[in-house]
N, C-alpha and C. Protein backbone atom coordinates (compact mmCIF):
# COMPACT_ATOMS: atom_id res chain seq x y z
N UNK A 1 27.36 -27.20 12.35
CA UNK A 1 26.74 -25.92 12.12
C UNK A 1 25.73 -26.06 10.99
N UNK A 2 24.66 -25.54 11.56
CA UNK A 2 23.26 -25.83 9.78
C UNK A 2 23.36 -24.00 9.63
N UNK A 3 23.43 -23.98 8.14
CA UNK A 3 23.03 -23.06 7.54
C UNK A 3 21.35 -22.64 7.24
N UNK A 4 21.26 -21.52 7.59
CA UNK A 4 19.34 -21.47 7.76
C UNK A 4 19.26 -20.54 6.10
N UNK A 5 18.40 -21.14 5.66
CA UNK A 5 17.99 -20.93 4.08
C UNK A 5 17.17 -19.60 3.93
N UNK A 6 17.07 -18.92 3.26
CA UNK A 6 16.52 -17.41 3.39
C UNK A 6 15.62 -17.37 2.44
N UNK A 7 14.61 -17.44 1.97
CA UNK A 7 13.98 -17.05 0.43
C UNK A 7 13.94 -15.84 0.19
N UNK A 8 14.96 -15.77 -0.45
CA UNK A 8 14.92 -14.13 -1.21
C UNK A 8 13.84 -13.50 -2.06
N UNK A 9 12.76 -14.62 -2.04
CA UNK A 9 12.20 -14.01 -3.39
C UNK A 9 10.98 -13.05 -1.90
N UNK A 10 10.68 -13.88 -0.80
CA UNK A 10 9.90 -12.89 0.47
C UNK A 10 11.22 -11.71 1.05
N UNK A 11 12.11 -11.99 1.38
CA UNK A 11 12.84 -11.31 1.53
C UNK A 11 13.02 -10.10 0.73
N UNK A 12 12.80 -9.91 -0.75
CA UNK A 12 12.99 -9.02 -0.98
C UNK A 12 11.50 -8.08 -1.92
N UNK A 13 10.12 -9.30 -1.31
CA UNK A 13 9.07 -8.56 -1.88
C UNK A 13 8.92 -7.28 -0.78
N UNK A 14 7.59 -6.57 -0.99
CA UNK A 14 7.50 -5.21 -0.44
C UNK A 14 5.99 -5.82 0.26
N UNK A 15 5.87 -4.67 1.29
CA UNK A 15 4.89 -4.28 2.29
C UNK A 15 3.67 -3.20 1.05
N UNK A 16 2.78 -3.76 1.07
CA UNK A 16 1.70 -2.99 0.18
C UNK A 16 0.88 -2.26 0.79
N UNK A 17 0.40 -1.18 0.34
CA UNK A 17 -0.94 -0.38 0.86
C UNK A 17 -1.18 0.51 -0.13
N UNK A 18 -2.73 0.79 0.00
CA UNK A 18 -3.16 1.32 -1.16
C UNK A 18 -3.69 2.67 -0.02
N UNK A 19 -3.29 3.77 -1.14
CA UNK A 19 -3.56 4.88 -0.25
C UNK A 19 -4.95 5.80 -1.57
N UNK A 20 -6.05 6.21 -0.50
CA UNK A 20 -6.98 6.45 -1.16
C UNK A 20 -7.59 7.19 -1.07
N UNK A 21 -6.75 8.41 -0.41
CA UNK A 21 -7.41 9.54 0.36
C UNK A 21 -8.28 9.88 1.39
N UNK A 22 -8.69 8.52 1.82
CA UNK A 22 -9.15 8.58 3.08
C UNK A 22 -9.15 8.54 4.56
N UNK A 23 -9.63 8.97 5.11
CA UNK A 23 -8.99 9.08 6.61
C UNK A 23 -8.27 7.66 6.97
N UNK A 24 -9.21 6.15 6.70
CA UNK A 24 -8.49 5.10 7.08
C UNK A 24 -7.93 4.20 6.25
N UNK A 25 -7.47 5.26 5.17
CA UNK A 25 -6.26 4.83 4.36
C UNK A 25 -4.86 5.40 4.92
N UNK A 26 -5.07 6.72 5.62
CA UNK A 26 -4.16 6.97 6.35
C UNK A 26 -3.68 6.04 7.80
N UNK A 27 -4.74 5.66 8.16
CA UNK A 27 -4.18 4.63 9.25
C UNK A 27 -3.81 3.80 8.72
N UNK A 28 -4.10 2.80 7.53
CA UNK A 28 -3.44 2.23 6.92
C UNK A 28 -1.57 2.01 6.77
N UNK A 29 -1.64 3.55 5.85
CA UNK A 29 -0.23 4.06 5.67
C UNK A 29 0.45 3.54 6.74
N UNK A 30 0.29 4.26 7.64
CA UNK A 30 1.16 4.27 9.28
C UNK A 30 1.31 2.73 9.77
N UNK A 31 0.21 2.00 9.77
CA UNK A 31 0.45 0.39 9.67
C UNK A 31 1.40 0.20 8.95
N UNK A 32 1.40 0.04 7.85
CA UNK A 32 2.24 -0.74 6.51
C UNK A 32 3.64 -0.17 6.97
N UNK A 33 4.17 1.04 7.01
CA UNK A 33 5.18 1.91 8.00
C UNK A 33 5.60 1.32 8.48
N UNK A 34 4.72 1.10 10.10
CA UNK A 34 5.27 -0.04 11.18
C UNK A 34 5.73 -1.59 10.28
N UNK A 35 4.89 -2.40 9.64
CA UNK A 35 4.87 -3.44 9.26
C UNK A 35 6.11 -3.54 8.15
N UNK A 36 6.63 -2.71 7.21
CA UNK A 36 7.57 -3.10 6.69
C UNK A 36 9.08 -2.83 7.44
N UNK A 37 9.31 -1.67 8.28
CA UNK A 37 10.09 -1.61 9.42
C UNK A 37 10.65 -2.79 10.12
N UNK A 38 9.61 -3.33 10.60
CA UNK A 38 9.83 -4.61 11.19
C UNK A 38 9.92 -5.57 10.43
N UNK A 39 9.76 -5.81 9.36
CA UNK A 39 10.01 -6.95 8.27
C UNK A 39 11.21 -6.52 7.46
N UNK A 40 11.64 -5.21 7.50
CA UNK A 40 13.24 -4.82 6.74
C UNK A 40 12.59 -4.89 5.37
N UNK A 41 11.39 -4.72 4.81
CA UNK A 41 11.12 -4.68 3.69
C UNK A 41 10.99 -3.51 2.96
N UNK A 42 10.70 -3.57 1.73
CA UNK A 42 10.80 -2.15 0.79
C UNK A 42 8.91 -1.77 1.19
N UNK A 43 8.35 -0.74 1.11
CA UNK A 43 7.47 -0.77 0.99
C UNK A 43 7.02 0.51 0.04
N UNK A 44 5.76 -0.52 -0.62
CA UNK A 44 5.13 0.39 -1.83
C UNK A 44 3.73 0.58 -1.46
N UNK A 45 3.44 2.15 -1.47
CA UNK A 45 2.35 2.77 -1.83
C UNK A 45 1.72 3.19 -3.21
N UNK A 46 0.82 2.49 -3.27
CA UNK A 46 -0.35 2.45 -4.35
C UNK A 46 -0.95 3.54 -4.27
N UNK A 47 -1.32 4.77 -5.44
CA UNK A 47 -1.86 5.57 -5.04
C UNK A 47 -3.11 5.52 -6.07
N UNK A 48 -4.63 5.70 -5.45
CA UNK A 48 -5.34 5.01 -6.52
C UNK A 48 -6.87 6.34 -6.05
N UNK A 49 -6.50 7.49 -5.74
CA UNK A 49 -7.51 8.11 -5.48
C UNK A 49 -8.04 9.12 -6.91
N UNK A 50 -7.52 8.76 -7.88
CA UNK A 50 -8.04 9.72 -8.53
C UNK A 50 -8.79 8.55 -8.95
N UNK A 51 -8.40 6.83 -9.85
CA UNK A 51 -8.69 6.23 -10.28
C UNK A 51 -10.75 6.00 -9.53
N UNK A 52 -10.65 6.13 -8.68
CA UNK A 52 -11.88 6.02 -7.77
C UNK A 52 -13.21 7.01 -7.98
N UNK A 53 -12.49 8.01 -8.58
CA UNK A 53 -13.11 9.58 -8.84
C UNK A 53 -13.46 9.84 -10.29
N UNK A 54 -12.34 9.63 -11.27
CA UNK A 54 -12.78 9.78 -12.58
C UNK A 54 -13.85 9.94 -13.46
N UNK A 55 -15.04 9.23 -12.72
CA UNK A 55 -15.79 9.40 -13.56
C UNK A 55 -17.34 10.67 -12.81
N UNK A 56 -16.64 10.92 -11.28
CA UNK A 56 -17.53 11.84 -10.65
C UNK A 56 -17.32 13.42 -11.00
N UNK A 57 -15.67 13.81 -11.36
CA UNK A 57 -15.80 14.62 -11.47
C UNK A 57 -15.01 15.17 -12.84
N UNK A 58 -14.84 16.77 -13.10
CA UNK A 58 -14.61 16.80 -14.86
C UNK A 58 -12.73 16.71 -14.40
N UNK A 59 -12.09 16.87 -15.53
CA UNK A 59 -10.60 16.59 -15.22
C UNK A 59 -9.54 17.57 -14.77
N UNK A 60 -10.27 18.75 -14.67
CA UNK A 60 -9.41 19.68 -13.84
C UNK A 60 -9.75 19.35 -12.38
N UNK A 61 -10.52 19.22 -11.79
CA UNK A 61 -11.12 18.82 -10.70
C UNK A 61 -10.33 17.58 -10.20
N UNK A 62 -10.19 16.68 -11.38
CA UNK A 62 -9.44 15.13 -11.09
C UNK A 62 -7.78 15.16 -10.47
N UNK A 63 -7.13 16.66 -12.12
CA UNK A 63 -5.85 16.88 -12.00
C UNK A 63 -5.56 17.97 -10.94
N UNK A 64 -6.14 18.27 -10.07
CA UNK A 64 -6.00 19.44 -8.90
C UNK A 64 -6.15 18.36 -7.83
N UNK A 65 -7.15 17.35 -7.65
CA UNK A 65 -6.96 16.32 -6.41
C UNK A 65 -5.65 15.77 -6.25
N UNK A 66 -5.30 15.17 -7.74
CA UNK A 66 -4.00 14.44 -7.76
C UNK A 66 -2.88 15.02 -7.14
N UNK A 67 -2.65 16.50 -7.83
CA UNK A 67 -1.95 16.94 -7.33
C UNK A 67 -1.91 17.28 -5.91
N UNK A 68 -2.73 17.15 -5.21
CA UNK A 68 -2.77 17.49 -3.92
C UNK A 68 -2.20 16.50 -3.56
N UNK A 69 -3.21 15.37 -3.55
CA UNK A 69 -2.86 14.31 -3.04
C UNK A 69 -1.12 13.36 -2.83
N UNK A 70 -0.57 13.91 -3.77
CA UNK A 70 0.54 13.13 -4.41
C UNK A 70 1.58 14.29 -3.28
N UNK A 71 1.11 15.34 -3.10
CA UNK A 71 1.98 16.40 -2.56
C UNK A 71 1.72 16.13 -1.30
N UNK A 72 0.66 15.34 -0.73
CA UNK A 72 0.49 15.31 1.01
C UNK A 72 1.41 14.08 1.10
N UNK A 73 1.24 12.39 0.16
CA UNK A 73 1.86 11.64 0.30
C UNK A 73 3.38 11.21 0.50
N UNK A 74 3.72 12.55 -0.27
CA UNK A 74 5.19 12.70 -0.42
C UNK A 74 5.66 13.93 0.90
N UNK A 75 4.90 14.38 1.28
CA UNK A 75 5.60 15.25 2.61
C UNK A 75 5.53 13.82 3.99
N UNK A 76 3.92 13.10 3.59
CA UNK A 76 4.79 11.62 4.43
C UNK A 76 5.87 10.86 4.73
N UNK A 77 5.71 10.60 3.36
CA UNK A 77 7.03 9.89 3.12
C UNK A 77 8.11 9.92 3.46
N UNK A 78 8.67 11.43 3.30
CA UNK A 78 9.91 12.47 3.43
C UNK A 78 10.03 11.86 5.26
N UNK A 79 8.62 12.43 5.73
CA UNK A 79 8.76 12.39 7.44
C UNK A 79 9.38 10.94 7.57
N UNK A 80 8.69 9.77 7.09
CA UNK A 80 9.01 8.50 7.18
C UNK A 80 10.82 8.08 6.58
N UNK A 81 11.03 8.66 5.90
CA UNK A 81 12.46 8.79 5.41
C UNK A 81 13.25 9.38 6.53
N UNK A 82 12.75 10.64 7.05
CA UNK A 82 14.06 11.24 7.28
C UNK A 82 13.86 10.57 9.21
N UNK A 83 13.16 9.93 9.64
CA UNK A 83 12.76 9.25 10.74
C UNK A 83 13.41 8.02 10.75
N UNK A 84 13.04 7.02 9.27
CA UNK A 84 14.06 5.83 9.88
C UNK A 84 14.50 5.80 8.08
N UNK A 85 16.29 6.00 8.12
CA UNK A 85 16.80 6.08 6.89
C UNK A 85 16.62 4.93 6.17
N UNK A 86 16.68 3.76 6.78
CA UNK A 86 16.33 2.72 5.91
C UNK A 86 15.13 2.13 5.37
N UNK A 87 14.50 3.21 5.14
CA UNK A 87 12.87 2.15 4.87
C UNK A 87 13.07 2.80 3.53
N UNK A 88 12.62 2.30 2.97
CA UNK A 88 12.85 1.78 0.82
C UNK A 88 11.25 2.24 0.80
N UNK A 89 10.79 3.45 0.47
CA UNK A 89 9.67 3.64 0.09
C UNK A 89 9.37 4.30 -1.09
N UNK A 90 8.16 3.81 -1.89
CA UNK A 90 8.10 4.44 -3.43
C UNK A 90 6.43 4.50 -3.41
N UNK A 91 5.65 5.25 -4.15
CA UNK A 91 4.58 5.68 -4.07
C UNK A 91 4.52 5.11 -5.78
N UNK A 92 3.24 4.69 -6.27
CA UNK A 92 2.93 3.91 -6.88
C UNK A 92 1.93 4.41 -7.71
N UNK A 93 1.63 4.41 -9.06
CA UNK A 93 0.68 5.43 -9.81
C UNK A 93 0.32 4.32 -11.00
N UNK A 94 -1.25 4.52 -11.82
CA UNK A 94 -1.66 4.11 -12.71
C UNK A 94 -2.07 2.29 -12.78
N UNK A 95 -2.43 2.44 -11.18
CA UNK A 95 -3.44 1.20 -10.83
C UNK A 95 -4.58 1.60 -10.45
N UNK A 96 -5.72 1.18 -10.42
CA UNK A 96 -6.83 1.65 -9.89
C UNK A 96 -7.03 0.96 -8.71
N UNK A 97 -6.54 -0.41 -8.05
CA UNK A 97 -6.73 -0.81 -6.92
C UNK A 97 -5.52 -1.96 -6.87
N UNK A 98 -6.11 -2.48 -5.60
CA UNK A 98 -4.77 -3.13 -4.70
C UNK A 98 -4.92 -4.63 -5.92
N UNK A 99 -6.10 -4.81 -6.71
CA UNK A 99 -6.39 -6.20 -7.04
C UNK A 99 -5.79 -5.93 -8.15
N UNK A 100 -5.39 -4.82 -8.61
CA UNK A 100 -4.91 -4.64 -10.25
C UNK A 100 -3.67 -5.00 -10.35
N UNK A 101 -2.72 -4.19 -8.80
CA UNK A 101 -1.48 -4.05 -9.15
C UNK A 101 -0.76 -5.49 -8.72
N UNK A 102 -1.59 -6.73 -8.00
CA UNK A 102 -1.22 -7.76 -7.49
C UNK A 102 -1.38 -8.33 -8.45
N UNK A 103 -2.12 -8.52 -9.15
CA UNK A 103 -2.57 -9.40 -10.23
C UNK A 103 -2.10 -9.14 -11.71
N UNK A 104 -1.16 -8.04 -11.71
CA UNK A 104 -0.30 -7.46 -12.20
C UNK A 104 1.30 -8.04 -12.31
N UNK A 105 1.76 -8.17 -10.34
CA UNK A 105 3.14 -8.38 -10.10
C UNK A 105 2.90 -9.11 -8.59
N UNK A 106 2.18 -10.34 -9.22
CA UNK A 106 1.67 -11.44 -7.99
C UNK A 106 3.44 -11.80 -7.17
N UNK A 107 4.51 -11.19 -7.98
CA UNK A 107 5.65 -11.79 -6.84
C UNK A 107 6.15 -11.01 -5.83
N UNK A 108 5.76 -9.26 -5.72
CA UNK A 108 5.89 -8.16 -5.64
C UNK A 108 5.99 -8.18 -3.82
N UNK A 109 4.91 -8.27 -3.92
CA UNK A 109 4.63 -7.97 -2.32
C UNK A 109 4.44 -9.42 -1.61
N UNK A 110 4.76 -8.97 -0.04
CA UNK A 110 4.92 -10.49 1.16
C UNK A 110 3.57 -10.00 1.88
N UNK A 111 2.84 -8.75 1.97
CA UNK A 111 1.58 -8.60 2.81
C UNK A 111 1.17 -7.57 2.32
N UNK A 112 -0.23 -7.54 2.26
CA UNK A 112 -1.24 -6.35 1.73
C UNK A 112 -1.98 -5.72 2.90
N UNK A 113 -1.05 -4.46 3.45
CA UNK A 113 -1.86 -4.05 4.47
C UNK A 113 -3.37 -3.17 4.03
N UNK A 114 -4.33 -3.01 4.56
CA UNK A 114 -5.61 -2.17 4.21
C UNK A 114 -6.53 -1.86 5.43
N UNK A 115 -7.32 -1.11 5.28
CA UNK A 115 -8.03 -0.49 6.34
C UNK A 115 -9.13 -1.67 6.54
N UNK A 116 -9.79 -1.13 7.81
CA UNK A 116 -10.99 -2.70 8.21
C UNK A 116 -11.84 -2.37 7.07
N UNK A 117 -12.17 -1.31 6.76
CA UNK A 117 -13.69 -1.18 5.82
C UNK A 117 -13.05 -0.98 4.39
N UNK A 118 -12.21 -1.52 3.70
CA UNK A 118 -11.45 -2.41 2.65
C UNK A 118 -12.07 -2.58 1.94
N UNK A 119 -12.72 -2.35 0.65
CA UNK A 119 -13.90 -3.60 0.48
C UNK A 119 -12.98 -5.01 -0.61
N UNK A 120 -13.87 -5.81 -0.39
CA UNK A 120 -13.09 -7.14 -0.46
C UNK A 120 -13.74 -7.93 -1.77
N UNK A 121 -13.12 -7.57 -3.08
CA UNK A 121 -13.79 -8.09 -3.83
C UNK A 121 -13.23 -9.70 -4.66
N UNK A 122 -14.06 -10.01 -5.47
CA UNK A 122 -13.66 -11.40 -6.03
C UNK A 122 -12.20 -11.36 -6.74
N UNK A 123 -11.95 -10.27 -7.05
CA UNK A 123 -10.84 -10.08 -7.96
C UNK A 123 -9.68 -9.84 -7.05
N UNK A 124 -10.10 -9.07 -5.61
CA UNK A 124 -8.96 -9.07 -4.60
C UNK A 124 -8.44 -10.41 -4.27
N UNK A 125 -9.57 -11.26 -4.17
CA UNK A 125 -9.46 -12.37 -3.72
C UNK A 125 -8.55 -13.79 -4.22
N UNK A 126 -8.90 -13.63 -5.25
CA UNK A 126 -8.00 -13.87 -6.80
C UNK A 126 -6.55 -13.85 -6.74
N UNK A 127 -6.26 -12.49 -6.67
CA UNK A 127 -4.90 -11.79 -6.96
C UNK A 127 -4.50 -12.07 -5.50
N UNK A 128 -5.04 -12.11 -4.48
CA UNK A 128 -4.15 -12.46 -3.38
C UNK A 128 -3.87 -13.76 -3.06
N UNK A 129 -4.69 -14.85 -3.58
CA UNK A 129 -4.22 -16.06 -3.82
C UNK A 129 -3.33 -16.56 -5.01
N UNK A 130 -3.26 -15.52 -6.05
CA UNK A 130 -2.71 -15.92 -7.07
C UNK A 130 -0.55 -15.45 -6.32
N UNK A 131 -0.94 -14.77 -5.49
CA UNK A 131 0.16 -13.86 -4.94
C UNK A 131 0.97 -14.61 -3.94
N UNK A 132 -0.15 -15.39 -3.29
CA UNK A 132 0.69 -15.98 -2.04
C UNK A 132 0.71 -14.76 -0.79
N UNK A 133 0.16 -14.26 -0.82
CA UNK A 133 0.24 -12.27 -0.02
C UNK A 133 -0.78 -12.71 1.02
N UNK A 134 0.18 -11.95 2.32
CA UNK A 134 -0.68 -12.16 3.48
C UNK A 134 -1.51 -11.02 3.74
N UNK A 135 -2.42 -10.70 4.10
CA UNK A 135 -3.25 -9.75 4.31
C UNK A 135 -3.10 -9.24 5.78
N UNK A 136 -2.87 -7.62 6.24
CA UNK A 136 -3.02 -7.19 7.33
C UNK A 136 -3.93 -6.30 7.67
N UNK A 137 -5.12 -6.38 8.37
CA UNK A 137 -6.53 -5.63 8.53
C UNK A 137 -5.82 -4.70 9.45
N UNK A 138 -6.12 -3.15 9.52
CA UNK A 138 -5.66 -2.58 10.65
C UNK A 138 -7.04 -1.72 11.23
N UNK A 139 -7.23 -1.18 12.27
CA UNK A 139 -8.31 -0.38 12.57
C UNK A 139 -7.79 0.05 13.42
N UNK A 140 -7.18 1.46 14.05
CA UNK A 140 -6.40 2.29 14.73
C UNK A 140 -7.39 2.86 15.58
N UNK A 141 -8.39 2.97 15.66
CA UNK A 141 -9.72 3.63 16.07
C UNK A 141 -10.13 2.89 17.43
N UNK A 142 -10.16 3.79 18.33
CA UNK A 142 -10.51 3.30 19.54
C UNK A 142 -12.11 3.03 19.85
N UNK A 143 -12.27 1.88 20.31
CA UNK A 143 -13.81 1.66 20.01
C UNK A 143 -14.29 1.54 21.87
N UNK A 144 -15.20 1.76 22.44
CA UNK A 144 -15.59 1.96 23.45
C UNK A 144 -16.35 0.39 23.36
C-alpha cells in the first residue's frame, strides 16, 4: 500500500479574487465560487474598489461607495454560504490590488482568479511568481 503525500501548505491556501465593483469583477466572483468549490479551498475576496477611487472623489462620496459596496458583497456571500455550507469565505479590506495582497502573503493563495480585461502589471507579475499562484482568466460573456 503507498501512502499519497498531500501538501498542506496548497491544500490549505485560498482561491483569490479581487472584487472591484465592476460588472466583470462580478463574473469574476462567481468563477473563483466555482473554482474554490471544486478545489475544497477557503476562498478570499479582496475588496479594493474604493482604493481605485480615492483620489477621484471627496470622502463622503468614497465612504458611501464603500459602504454600498461591502453591503452588496456580503448579501453574495450569504447567498454563496447558505447554497453550499462549506465554502470558507472572507472578504478582504485595506489592499489596493491583487499585487499588494500577494506580495504581502505570497503563501496565501493556490490561484488568482480575475476578469479577461485584468490589467497585468510588473508588480502583478512579481508577486505571482514570487507566490507560486496559478492564474485563472475568466470571461463569462458570450461572444458571437
Amino acid at each position: 500500500m503507498t501512502d499519497t503525500l498531500i501538501d498542506t501548505a496548497v491544500a490549505t491556501a485560498a482561491v483569490v479574487v479581487e472584487a472591484d465593483g465592476r460588472t466583470a469583477s462580478n463574473e469574476a466572483l462567481q468563477s473563483a465560487v466555482d473554482e474554490a468549490l471544486l478545489r475544497g479551498a477557503p476562498l478570499r475576496v479582496l475588496t479594493t474598489w474604493g482604493a481605485r477611487h480615492r483620489e477621484m472623489y471627496d470622502a463622503t462620496a468614497v465612504a458611501d461607495r464603500d459602504r454600498l459596496s461591502e453591503a452588496q458583497l456580503e448579501r453574495r456571500i450569504t447567498r454563496w454560504r447558505r447554497r453550499s455550507a462549506d465554502l470558507d469565505v472572507q472578504s478582504i479590506e485595506g489592499y489596493g490590488s491583487a499585487a499588494e495582497y500577494l506580495a504581502a502573503h505570497p503563501d496565501s493563495a493556490q490561484v488568482l482568479v480575475v476578469c479577461a480585461d485584468h490589467p497585468v502589471s510588473d508588480e502583478l507579475r512579481a508577486a505571482l511568481a514570487a507566490a507560486d499562484c496559478a492564474v485563472l482568466t475568466c470571461d463569462r460573456r458570450q461572444r458571437l
